[in-house]
Protein backbone atom coordinates (compact mmCIF):
# COMPACT_ATOMS: atom_id res chain seq x y z
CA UNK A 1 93.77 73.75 110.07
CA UNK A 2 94.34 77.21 112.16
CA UNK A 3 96.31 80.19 111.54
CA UNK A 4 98.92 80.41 114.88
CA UNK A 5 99.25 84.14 115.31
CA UNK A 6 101.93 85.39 117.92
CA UNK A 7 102.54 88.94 118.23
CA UNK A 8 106.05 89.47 119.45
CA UNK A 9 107.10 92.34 121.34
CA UNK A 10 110.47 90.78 122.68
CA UNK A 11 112.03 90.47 118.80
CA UNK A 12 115.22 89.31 120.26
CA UNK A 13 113.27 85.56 120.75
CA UNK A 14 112.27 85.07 117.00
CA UNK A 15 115.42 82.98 116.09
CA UNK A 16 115.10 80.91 119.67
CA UNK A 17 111.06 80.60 118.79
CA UNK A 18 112.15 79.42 114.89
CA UNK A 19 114.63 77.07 116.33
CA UNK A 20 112.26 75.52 119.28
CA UNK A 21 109.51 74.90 116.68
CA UNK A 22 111.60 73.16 114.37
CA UNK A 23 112.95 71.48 116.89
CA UNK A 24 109.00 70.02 117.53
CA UNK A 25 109.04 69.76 113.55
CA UNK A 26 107.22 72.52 112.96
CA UNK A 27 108.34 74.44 109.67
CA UNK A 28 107.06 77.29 107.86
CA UNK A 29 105.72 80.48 108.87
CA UNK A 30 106.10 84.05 107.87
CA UNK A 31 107.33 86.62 110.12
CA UNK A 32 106.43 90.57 109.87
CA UNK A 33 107.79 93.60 111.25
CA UNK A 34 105.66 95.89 112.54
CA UNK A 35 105.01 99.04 115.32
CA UNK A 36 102.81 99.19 117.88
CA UNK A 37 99.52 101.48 118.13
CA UNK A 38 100.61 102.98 121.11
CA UNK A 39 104.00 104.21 119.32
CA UNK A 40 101.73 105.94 116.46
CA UNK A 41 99.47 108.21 118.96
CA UNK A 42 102.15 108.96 120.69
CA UNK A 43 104.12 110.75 117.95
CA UNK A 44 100.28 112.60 116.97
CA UNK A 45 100.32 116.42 117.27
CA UNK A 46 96.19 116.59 116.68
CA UNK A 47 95.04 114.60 119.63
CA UNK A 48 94.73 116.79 122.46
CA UNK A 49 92.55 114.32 124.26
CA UNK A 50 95.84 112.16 124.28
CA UNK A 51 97.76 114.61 126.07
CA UNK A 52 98.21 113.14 129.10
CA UNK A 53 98.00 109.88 127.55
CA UNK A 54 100.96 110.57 125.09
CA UNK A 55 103.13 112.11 127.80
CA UNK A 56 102.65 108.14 129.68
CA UNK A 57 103.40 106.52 126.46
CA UNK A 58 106.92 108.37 125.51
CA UNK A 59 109.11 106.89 128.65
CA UNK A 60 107.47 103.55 127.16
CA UNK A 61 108.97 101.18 125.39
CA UNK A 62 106.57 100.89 122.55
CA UNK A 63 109.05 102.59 119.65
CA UNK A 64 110.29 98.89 119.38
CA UNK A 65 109.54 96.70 116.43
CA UNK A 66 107.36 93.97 116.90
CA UNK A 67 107.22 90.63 115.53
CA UNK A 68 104.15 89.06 113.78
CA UNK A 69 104.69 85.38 113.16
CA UNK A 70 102.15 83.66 110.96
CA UNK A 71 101.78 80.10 110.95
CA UNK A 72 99.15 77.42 109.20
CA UNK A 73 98.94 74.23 110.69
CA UNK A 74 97.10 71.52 112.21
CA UNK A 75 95.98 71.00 115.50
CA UNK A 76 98.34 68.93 116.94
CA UNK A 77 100.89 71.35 115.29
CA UNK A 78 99.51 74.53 116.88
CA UNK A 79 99.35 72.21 120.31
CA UNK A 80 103.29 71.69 120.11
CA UNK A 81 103.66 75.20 119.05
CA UNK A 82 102.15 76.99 121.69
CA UNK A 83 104.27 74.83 124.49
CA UNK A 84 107.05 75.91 123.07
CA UNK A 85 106.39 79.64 122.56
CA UNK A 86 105.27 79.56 125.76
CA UNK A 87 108.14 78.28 127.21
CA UNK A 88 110.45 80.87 125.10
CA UNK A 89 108.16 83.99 124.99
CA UNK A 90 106.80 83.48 129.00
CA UNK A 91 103.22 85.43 127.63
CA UNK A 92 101.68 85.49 131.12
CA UNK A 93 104.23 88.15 131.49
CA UNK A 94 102.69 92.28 130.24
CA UNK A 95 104.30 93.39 127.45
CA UNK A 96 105.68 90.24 125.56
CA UNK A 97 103.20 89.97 123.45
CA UNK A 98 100.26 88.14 122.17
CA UNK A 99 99.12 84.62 120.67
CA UNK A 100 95.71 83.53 119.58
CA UNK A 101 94.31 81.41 116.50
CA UNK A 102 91.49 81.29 114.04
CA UNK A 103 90.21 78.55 112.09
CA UNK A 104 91.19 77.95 108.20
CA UNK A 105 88.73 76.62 106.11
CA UNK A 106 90.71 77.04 102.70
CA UNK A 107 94.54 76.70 102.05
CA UNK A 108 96.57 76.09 99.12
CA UNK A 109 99.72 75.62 98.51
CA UNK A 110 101.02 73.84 101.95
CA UNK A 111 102.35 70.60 100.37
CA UNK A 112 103.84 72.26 97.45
């Protein structure tokens, strides 16, 4: 088993990513909101090392939500999974996002 993580920062895709992966049967996953790092410093008063830094960051578009999708699954699962957020997301592209995995030794709950 792995945990699929994809951090999103094109949230528009979610629903077409959802819908290719069931599409593959793949079901279940949890999906987060969250900001990026670079949108935190930049609103930071008490940095003046980040001056110059912060003043690159504000024409960026880093105030955006992001998208954390969370996934447990098998490998053949995460193999299916990946071709398709691939296909949706287009990662080799900067600033989509990110997707890596981990291995699961323990999970509950799956089958219920």
């Amino acid at each position: 088993m792995n945990l699929l993580v994809v951090i999103l920062k094109k949230a528009e895709l979610v629903a077409d990513i959802c819908k290719g992966l069931a599409e593959e049967g793949v079901h279940g996953g949890t999906i987060l909101d969250g900001v990026g790092m670079a949108s935190v410093i930049e609103k930071m008063d008490d940095l003046p090392i980040f001056g110059m830094l912060k003043s690159i960051l504000a024409d960026d578009d880093d105030n955006e939500v992001v998208k954390t999708m969370l996934f447990v699954m098998s490998d053949e699962e995460m193999e299916r999974a990946k071709k398709v957020i691939h296909e949706i997301v287009g990662l080799e592209q900067p600033n989509t996002g990110i997707m890596f995995a981990v291995p699961v030794t323990f999970v509950e709950g799956l089958g219920a």
